[in-house]
N, C-alpha and C. Protein backbone atom coordinates (compact mmCIF):
# COMPACT_ATOMS: atom_id res chain seq x y z
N UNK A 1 52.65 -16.63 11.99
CA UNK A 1 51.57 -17.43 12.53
C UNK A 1 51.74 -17.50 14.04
N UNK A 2 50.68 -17.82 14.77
CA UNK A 2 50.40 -17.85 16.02
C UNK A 2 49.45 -18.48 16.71
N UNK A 3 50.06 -19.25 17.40
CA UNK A 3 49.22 -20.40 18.76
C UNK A 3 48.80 -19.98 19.86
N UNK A 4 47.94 -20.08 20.02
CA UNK A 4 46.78 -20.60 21.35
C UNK A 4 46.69 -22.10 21.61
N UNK A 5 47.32 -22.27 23.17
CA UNK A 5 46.74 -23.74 23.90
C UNK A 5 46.44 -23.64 24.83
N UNK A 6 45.67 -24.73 25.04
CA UNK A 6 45.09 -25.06 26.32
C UNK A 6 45.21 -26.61 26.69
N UNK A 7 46.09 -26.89 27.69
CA UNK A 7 45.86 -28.36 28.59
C UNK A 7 44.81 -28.41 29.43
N UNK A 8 44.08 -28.88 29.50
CA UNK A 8 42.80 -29.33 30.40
C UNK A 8 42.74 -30.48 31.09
N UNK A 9 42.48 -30.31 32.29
CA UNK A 9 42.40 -31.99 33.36
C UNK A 9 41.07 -31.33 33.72
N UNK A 10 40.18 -32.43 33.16
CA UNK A 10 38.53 -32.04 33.82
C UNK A 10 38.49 -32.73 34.95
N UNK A 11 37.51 -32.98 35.19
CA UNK A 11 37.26 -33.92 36.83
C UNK A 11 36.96 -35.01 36.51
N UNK A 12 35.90 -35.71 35.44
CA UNK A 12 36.15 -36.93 34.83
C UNK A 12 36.08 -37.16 33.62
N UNK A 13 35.76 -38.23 32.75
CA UNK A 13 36.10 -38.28 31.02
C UNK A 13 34.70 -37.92 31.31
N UNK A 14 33.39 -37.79 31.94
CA UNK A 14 32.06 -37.75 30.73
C UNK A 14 32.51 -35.72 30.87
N UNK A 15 32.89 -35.62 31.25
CA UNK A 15 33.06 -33.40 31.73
C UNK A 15 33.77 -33.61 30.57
N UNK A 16 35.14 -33.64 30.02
CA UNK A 16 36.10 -33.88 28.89
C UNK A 16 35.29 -34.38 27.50
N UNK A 17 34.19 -35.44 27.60
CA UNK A 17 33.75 -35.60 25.79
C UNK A 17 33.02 -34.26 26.09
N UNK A 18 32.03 -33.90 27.23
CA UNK A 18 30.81 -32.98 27.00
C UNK A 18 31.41 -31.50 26.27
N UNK A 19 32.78 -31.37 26.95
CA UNK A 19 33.35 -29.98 26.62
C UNK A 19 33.94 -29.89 25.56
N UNK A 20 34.35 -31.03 24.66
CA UNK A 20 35.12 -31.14 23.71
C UNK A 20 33.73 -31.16 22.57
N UNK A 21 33.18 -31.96 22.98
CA UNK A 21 31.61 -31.73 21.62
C UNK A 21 31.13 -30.85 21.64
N UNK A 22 30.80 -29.48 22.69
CA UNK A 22 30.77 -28.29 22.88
C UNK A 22 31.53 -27.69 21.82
N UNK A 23 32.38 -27.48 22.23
CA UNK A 23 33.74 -26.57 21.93
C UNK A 23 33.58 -26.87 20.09
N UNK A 24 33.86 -28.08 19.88
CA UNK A 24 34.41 -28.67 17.99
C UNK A 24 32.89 -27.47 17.60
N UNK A 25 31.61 -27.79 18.35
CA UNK A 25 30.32 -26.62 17.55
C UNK A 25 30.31 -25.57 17.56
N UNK A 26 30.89 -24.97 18.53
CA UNK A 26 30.96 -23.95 19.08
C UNK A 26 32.29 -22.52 18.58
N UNK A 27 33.45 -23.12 18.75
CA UNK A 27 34.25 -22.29 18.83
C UNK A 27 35.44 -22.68 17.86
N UNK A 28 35.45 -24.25 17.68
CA UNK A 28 36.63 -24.29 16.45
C UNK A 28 36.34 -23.81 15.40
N UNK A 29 37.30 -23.36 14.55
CA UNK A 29 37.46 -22.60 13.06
C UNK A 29 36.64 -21.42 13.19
N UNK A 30 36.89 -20.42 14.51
CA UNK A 30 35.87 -19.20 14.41
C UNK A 30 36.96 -18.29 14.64
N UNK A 31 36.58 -16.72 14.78
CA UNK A 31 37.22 -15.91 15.23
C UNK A 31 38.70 -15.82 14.38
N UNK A 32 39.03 -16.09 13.13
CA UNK A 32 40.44 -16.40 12.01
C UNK A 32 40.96 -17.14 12.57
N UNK A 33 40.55 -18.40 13.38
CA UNK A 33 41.57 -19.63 13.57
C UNK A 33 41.49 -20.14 12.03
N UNK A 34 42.53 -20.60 12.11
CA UNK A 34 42.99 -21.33 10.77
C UNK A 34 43.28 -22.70 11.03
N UNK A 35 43.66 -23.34 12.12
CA UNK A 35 44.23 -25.08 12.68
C UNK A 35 43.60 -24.69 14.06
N UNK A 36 42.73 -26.20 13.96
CA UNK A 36 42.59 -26.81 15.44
C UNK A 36 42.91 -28.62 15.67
N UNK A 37 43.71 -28.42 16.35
CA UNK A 37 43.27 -30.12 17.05
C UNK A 37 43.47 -29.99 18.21
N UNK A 38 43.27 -31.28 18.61
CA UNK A 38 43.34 -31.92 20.02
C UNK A 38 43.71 -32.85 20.32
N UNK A 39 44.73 -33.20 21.22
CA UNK A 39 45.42 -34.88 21.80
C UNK A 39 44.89 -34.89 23.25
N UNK A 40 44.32 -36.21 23.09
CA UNK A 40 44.01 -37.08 24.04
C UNK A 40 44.69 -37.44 25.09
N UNK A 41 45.27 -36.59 26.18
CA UNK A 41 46.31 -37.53 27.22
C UNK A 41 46.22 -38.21 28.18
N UNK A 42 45.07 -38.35 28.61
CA UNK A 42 44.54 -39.55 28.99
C UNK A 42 43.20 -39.02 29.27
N UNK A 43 41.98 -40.26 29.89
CA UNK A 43 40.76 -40.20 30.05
C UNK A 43 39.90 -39.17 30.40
N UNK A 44 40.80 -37.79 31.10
CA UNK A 44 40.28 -36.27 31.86
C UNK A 44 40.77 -35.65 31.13
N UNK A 45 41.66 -35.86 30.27
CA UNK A 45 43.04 -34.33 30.12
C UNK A 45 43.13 -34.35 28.31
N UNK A 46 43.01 -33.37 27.83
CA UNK A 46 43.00 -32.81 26.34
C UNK A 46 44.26 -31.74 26.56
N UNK A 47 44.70 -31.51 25.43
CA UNK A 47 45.68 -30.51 24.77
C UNK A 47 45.20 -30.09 23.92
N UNK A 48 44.40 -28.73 23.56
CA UNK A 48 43.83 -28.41 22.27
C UNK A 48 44.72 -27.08 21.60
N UNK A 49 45.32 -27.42 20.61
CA UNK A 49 46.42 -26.30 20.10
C UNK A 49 45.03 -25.97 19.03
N UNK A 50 45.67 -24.17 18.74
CA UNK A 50 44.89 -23.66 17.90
C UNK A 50 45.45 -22.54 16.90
N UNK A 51 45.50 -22.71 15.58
CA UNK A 51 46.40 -21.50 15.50
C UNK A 51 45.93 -20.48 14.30
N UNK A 52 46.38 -19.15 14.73
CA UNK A 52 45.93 -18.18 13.64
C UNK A 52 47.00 -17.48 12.84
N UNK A 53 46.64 -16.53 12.34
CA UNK A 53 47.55 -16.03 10.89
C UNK A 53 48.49 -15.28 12.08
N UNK A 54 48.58 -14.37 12.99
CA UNK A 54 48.54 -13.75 13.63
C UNK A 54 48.32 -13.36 15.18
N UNK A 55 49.38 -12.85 16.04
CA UNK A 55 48.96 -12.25 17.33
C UNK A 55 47.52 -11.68 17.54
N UNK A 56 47.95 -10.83 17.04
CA UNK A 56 46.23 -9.93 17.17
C UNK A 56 44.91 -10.55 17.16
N UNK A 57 44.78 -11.27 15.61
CA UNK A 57 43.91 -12.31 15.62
C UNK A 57 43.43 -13.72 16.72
N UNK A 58 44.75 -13.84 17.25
CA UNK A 58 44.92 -14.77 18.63
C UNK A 58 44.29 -14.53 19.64
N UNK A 59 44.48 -13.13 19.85
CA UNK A 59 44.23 -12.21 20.92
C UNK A 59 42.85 -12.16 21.44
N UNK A 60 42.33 -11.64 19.91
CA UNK A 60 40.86 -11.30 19.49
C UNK A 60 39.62 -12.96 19.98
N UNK A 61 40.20 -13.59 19.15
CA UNK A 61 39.64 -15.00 19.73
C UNK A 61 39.75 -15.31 21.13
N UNK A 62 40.94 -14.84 21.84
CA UNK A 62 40.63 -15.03 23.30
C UNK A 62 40.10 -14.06 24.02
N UNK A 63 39.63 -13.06 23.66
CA UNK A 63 39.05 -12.39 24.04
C UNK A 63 37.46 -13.12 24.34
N UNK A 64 36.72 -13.57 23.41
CA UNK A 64 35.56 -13.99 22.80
C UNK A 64 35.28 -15.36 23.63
N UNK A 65 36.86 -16.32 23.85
CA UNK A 65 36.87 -17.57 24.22
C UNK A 65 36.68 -17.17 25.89
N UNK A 66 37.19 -15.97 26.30
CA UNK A 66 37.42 -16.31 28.32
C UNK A 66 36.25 -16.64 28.63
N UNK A 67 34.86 -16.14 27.84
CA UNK A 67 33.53 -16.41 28.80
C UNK A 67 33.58 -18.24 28.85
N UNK A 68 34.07 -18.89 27.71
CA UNK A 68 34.13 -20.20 28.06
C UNK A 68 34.49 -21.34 29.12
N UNK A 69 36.16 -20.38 28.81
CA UNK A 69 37.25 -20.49 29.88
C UNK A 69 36.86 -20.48 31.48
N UNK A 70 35.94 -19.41 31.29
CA UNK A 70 35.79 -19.28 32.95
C UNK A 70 34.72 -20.01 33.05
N UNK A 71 33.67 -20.54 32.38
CA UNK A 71 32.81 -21.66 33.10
C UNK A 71 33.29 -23.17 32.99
N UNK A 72 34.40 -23.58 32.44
CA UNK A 72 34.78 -24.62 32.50
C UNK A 72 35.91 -24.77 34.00
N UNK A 73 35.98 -23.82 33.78
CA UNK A 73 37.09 -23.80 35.34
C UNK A 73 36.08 -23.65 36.29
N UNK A 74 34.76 -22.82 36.14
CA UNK A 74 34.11 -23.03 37.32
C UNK A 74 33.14 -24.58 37.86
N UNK A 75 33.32 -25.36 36.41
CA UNK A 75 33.08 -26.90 36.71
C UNK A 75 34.01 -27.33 37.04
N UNK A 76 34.91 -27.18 37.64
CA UNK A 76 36.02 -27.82 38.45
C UNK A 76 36.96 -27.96 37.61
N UNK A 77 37.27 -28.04 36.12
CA UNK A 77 38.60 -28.19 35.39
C UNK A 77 39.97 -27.30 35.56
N UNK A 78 41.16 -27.84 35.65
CA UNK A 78 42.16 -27.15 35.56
C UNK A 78 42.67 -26.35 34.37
N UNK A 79 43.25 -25.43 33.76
CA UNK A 79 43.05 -25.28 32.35
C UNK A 79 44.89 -24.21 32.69
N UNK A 80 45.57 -24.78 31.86
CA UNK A 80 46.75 -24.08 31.56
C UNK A 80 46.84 -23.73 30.20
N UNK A 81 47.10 -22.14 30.00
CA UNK A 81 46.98 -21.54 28.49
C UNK A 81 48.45 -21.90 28.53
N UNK A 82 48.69 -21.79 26.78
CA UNK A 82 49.96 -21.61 26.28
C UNK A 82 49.80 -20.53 25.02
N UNK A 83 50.86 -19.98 24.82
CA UNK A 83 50.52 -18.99 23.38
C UNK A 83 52.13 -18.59 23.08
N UNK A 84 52.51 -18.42 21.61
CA UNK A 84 53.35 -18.18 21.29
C UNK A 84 53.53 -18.41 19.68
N UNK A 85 54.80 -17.62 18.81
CA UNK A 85 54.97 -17.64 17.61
C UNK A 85 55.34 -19.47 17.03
N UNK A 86 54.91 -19.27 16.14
CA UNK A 86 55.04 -20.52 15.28
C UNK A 86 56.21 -20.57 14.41
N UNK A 87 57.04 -21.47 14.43
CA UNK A 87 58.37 -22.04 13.45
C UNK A 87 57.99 -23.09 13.68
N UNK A 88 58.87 -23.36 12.22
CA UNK A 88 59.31 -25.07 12.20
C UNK A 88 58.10 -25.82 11.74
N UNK A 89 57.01 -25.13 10.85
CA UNK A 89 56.31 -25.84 10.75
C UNK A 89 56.06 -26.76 9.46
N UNK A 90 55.67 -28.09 9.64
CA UNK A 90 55.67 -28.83 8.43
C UNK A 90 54.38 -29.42 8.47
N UNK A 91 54.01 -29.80 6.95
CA UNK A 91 52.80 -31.11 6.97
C UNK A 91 52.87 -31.62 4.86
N UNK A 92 52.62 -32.93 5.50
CA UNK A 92 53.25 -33.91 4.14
C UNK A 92 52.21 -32.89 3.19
N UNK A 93 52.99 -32.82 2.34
CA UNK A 93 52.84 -32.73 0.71
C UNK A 93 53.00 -30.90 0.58
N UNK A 94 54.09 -30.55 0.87
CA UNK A 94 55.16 -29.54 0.91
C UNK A 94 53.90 -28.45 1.26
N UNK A 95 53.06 -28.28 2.41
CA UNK A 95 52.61 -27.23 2.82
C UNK A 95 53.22 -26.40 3.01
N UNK A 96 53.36 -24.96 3.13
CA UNK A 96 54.07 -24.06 3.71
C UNK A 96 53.57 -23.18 4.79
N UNK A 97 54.28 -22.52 5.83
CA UNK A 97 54.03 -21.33 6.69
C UNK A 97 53.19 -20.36 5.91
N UNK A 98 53.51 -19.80 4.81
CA UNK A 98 53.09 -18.41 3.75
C UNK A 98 51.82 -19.29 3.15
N UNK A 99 51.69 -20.59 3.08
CA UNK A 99 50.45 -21.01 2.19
C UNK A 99 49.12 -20.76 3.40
N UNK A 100 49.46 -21.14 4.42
CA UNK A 100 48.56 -20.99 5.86
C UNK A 100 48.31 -19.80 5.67
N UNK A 101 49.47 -19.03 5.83
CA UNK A 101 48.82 -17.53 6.02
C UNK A 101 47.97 -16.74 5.19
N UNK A 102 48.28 -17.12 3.82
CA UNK A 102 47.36 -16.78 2.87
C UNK A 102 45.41 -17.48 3.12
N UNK A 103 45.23 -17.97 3.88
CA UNK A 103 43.89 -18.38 4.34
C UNK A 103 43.66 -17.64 5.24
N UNK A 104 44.21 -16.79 5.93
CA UNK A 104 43.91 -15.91 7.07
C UNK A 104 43.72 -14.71 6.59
């Protein structure tokens, strides 16, 4: 499995709900994402982790996602990617790594 993030500091909270109610219609659960959320870190700034079965699949979605990417940065937001393999992962009621992947 494999993550895509993004930290975001918009310029104020109404830029941050507008892009986030965007985005949940738009682009979550597309392209073989399999998990999305988002934490709140304060009133401008989101953390939205995203994750797929797969690199490639990761890849592919950001491919599709930069046209986004680059108009949110051209409204003034800061945007730091993160990406990398997945361990260690848990969630109550004995999910597994291999059960995820089998949805991808």
């Amino acid at each position: 499995m494999y993550m895509r993030g993004a930290r975001v500091t918009f310029t104020n909270e109404m830029m941050k709900n507008s892009v986030v109610s965007f985005m949940s219609k738009q682009i979550d659960l597309t392209e073989g994402m399999i998990i999305s959320f988002r934490a709140h870190l304060s009133e401008n700034q989101i953390i939205h982790i995203m994750v797929f079965p797969d690199e490639k699949t990761a890849d592919g979605f950001g491919r599709v996602a930069k046209g986004y990417a680059d108009q949110i940065k051209e409204m003034g937001a800061k945007m730091e990617i993160m990406k990398g393999d997945i361990s260690h992962f848990g969630v109550a009621g004995d999910v597994t790594l291999d059960q995820l992947r089998s949805l991808g």
